[in-house]
Protein backbone atom coordinates (compact mmCIF):
# COMPACT_ATOMS: atom_id res chain seq x y z
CA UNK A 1 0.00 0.00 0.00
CA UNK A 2 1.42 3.31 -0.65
CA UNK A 3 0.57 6.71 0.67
CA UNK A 4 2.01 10.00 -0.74
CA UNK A 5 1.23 11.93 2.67
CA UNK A 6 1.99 15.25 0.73
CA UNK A 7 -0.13 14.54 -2.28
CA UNK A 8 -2.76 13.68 0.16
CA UNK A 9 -2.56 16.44 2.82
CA UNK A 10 -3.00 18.55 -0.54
CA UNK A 11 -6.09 17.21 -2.40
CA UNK A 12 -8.12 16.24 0.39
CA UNK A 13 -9.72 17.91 3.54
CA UNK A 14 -10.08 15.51 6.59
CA UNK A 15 -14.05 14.24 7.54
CA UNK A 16 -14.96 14.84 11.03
CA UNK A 17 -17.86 11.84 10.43
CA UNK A 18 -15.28 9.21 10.02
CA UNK A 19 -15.21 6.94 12.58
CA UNK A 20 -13.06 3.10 12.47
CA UNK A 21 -14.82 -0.29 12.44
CA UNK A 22 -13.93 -2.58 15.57
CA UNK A 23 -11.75 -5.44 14.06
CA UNK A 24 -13.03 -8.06 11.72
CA UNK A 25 -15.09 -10.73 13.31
CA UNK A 26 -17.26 -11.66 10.22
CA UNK A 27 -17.74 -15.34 9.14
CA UNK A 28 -14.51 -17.32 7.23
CA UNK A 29 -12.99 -15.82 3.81
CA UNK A 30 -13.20 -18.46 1.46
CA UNK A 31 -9.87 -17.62 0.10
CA UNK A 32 -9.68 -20.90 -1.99
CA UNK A 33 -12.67 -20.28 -4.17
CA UNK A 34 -12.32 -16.03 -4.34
CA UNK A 35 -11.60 -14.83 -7.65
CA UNK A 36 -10.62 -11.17 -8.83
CA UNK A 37 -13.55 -8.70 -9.61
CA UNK A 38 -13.69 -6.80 -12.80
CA UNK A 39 -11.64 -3.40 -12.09
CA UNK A 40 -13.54 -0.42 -10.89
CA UNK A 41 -15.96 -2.47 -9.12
CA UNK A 42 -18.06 -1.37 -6.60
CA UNK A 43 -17.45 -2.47 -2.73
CA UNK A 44 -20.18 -4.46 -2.81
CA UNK A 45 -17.73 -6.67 -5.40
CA UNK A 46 -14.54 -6.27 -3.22
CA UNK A 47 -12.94 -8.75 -1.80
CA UNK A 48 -12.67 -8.87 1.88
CA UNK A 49 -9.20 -9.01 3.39
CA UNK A 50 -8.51 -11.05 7.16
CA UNK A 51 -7.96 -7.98 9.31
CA UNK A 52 -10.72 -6.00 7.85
CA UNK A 53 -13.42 -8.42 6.06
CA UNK A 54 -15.88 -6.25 3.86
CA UNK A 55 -16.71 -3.51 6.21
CA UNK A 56 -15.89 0.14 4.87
CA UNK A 57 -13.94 -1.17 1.59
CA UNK A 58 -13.47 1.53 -1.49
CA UNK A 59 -11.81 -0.15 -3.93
CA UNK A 60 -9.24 -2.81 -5.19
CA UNK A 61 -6.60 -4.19 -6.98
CA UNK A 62 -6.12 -7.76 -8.24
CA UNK A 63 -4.36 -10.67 -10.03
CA UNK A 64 -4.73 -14.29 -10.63
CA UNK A 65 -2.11 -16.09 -12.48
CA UNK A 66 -1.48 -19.84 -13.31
CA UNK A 67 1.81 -20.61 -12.35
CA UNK A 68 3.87 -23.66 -12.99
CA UNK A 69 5.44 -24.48 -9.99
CA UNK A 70 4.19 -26.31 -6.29
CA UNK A 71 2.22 -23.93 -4.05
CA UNK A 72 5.18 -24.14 -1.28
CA UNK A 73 7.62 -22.99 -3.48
CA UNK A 74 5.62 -19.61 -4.13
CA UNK A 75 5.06 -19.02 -0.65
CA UNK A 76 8.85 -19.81 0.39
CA UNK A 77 9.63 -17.30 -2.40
CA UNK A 78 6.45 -14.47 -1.48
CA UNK A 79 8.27 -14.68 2.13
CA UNK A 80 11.92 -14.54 1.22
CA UNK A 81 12.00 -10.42 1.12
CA UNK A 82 15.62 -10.46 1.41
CA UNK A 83 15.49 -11.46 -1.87
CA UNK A 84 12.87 -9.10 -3.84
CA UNK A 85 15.43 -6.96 -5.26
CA UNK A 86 16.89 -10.29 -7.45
CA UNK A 87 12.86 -10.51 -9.39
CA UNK A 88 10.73 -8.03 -8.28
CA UNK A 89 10.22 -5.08 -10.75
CA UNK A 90 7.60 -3.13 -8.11
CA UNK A 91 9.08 -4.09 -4.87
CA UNK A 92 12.58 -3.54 -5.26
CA UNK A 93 13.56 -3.80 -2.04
CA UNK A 94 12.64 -4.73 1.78
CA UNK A 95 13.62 -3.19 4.91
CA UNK A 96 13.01 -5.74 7.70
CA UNK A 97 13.87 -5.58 11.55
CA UNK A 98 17.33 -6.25 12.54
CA UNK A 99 18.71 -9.92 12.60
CA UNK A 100 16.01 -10.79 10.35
CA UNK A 101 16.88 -13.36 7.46
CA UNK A 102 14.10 -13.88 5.68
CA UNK A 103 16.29 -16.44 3.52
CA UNK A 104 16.04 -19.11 6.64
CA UNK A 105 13.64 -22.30 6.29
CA UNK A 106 9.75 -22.11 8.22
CA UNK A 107 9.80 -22.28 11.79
CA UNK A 108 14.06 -20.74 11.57
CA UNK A 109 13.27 -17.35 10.42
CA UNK A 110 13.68 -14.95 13.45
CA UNK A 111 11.05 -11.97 13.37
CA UNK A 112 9.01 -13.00 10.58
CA UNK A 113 5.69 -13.98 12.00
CA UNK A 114 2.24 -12.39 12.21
CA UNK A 115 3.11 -9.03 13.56
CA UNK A 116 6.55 -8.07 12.08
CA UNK A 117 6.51 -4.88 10.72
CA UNK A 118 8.44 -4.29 7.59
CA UNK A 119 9.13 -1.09 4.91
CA UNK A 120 8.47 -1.95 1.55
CA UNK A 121 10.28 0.28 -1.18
CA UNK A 122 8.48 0.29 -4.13
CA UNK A 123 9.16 1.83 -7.67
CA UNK A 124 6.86 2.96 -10.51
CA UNK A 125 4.47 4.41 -8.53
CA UNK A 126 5.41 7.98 -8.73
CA UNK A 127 6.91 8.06 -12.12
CA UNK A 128 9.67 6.25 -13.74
CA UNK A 129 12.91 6.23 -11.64
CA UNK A 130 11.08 7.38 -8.58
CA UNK A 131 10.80 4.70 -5.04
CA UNK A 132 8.30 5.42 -2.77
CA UNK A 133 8.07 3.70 1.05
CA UNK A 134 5.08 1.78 2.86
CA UNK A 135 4.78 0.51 5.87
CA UNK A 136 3.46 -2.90 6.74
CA UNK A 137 3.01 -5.01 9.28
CA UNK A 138 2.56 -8.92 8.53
CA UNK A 139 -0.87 -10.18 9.83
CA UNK A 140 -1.15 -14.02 8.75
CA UNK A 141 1.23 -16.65 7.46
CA UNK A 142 -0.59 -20.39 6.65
CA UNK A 143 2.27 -21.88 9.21
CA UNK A 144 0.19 -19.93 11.64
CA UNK A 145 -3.22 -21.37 11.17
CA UNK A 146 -5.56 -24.17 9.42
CA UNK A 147 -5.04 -22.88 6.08
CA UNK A 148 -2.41 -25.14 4.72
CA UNK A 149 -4.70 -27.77 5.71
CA UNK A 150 -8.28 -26.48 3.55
CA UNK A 151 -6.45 -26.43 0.10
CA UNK A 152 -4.56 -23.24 -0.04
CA UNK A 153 -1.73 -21.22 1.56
CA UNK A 154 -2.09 -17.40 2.58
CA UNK A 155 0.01 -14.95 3.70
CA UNK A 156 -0.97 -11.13 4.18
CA UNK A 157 0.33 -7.89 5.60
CA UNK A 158 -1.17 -4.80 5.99
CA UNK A 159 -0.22 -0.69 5.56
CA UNK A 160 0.60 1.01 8.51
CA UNK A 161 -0.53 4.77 8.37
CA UNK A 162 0.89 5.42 11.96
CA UNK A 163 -2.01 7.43 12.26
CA UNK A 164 -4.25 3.82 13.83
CA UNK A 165 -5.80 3.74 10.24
CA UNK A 166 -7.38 6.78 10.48
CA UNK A 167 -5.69 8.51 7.60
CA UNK A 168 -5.66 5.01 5.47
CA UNK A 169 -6.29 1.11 5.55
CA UNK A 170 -5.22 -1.33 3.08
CA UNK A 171 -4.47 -5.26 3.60
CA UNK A 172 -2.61 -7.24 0.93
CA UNK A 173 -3.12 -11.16 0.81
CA UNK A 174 -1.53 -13.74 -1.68
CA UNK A 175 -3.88 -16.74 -2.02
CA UNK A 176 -1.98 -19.72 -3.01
CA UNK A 177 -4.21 -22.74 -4.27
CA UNK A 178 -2.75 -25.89 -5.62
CA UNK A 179 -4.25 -27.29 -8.58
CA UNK A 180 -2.36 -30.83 -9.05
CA UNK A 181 0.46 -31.76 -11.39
CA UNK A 182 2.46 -28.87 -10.37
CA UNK A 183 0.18 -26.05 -11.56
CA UNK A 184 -0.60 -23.24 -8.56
CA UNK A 185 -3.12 -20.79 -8.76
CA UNK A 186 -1.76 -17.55 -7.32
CA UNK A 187 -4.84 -15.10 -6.35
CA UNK A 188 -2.88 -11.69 -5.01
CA UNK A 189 -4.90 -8.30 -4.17
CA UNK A 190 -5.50 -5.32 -2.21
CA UNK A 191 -8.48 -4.04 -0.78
CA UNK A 192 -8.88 -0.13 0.83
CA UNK A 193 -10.97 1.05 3.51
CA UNK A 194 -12.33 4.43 4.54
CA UNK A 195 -9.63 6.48 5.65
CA UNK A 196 -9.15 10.34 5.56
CA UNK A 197 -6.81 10.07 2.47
CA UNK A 198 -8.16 7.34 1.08
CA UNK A 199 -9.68 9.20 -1.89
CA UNK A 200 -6.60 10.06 -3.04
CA UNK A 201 -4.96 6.62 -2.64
CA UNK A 202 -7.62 5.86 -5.07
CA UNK A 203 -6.49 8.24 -8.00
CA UNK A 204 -3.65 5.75 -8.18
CA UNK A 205 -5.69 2.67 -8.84
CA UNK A 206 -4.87 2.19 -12.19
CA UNK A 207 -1.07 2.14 -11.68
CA UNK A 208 -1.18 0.08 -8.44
CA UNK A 209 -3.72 -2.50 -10.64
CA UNK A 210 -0.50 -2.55 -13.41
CA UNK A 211 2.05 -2.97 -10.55
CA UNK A 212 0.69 -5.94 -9.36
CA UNK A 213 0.06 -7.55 -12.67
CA UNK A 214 4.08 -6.71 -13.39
CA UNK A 215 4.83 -8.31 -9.72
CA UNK A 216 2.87 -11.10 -10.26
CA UNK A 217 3.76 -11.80 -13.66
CA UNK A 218 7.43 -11.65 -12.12
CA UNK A 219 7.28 -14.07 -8.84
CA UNK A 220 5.57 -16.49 -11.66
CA UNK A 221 8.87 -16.46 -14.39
CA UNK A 222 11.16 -16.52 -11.08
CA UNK A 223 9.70 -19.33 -9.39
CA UNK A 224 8.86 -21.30 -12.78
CA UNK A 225 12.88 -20.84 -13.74
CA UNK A 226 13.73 -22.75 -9.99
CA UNK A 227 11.47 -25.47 -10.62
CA UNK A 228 12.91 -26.59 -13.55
């Protein structure tokens, strides 16, 4: 999720109405069998994220590719941010907490559990040659609940505004579904929520939709060239 604080103070003037839902406690996502809505759709269309479910969404961003590799390979790859700078055209790079080593097998990777907070630098938002920042803060991994056991893998983190989501609220999953003979279906969006500044996060909806597609379409060639 990124958030040009300037660009926002700028275009939009804060709502004294807005007021936070209490944390999702909706029924189960059925992340296995959720599939991207046409662009532009309306919240009602939106897909609901773990932290947030469906409450106050504005809009989102999303890709599904078929990729040619086992599900765990994606996911060991999706959670080896030390490495994001060696495929990844939109996040370049990773700042994580020290003595961090994302690199390390499940269940050896110090600091990278549900909670970790992380800066993503990202590129191509702004304008060619131009990184931009986010903060995020990792809110489930599949190691850390029943997923990897009902057909699919997830792991999501979500933007940290400082602000306690009052200026903006995004969550990011990757759904990871395998479909047999080595084929993985990789579902990966983004879904905003009311926020202050929200309304300008959403002018860049169209670029953040093609950065994903380009990240997505990268994690696929990089894991598909290690399976082979």
């Amino acid at each position: 999720m990124i958030f040009p604080l300037l660009l926002a103070l700028l275009l939009l003037s804060p709502s004294p109405t807005l007021s936070l839902p209490n944390p999702n406690t909706s029924a189960p996502i059925p992340y296995a069998s959720l599939t991207c809505p046409p662009p532009h759709s309306p919240p009602s269309l939106l897909l609901p994220t773990p932290s947030y479910g469906s409450t106050g969404a504005v809009f989102g961003i999303c890709t599904s590719v078929l990729v040619s590799a086992p599900a765990r390979l994606i996911y060991a790859a999706l959670l080896d941010f030390s490495a994001y700078d060696r495929w990844n055209t939109f996040i370049v790079s990773v700042a994580l907490p020290p003595g961090v080593n994302s690199t390390l097998p499940p269940g050896q990777r110090p600091g990278v559990y549900p909670g970790m907070r992380m800066t993503l630098i990202s590129s191509g938002i702004l304008g060619s040659g131009l990184h931009s920042t986010s903060e995020e803060v990792i809110t489930v991994l599949s190691d850390n609940n029943s997923s990897s056991t009902e057909g699919y893998l997830l792991a999501a983190w979500r933007y940290d505004d400082l602000l306690s989501g009052l200026g903006s609220r995004a969550e990011h999953p990757t759904v990871l579904v395998d479909l047999g003979n080595g084929t993985t279906r990789m579902l990966s969006y983004e879904t905003y929520y009311e926020g202050l500044f929200t309304g300008t996060v959403a002018l860049l909806q169209d670029v953040l939709q093609e950065r994903f597609e380009a990240q997505a379409r990268d994690l696929k060639a990089y894991v598909e060239g290690i399976a082979k």
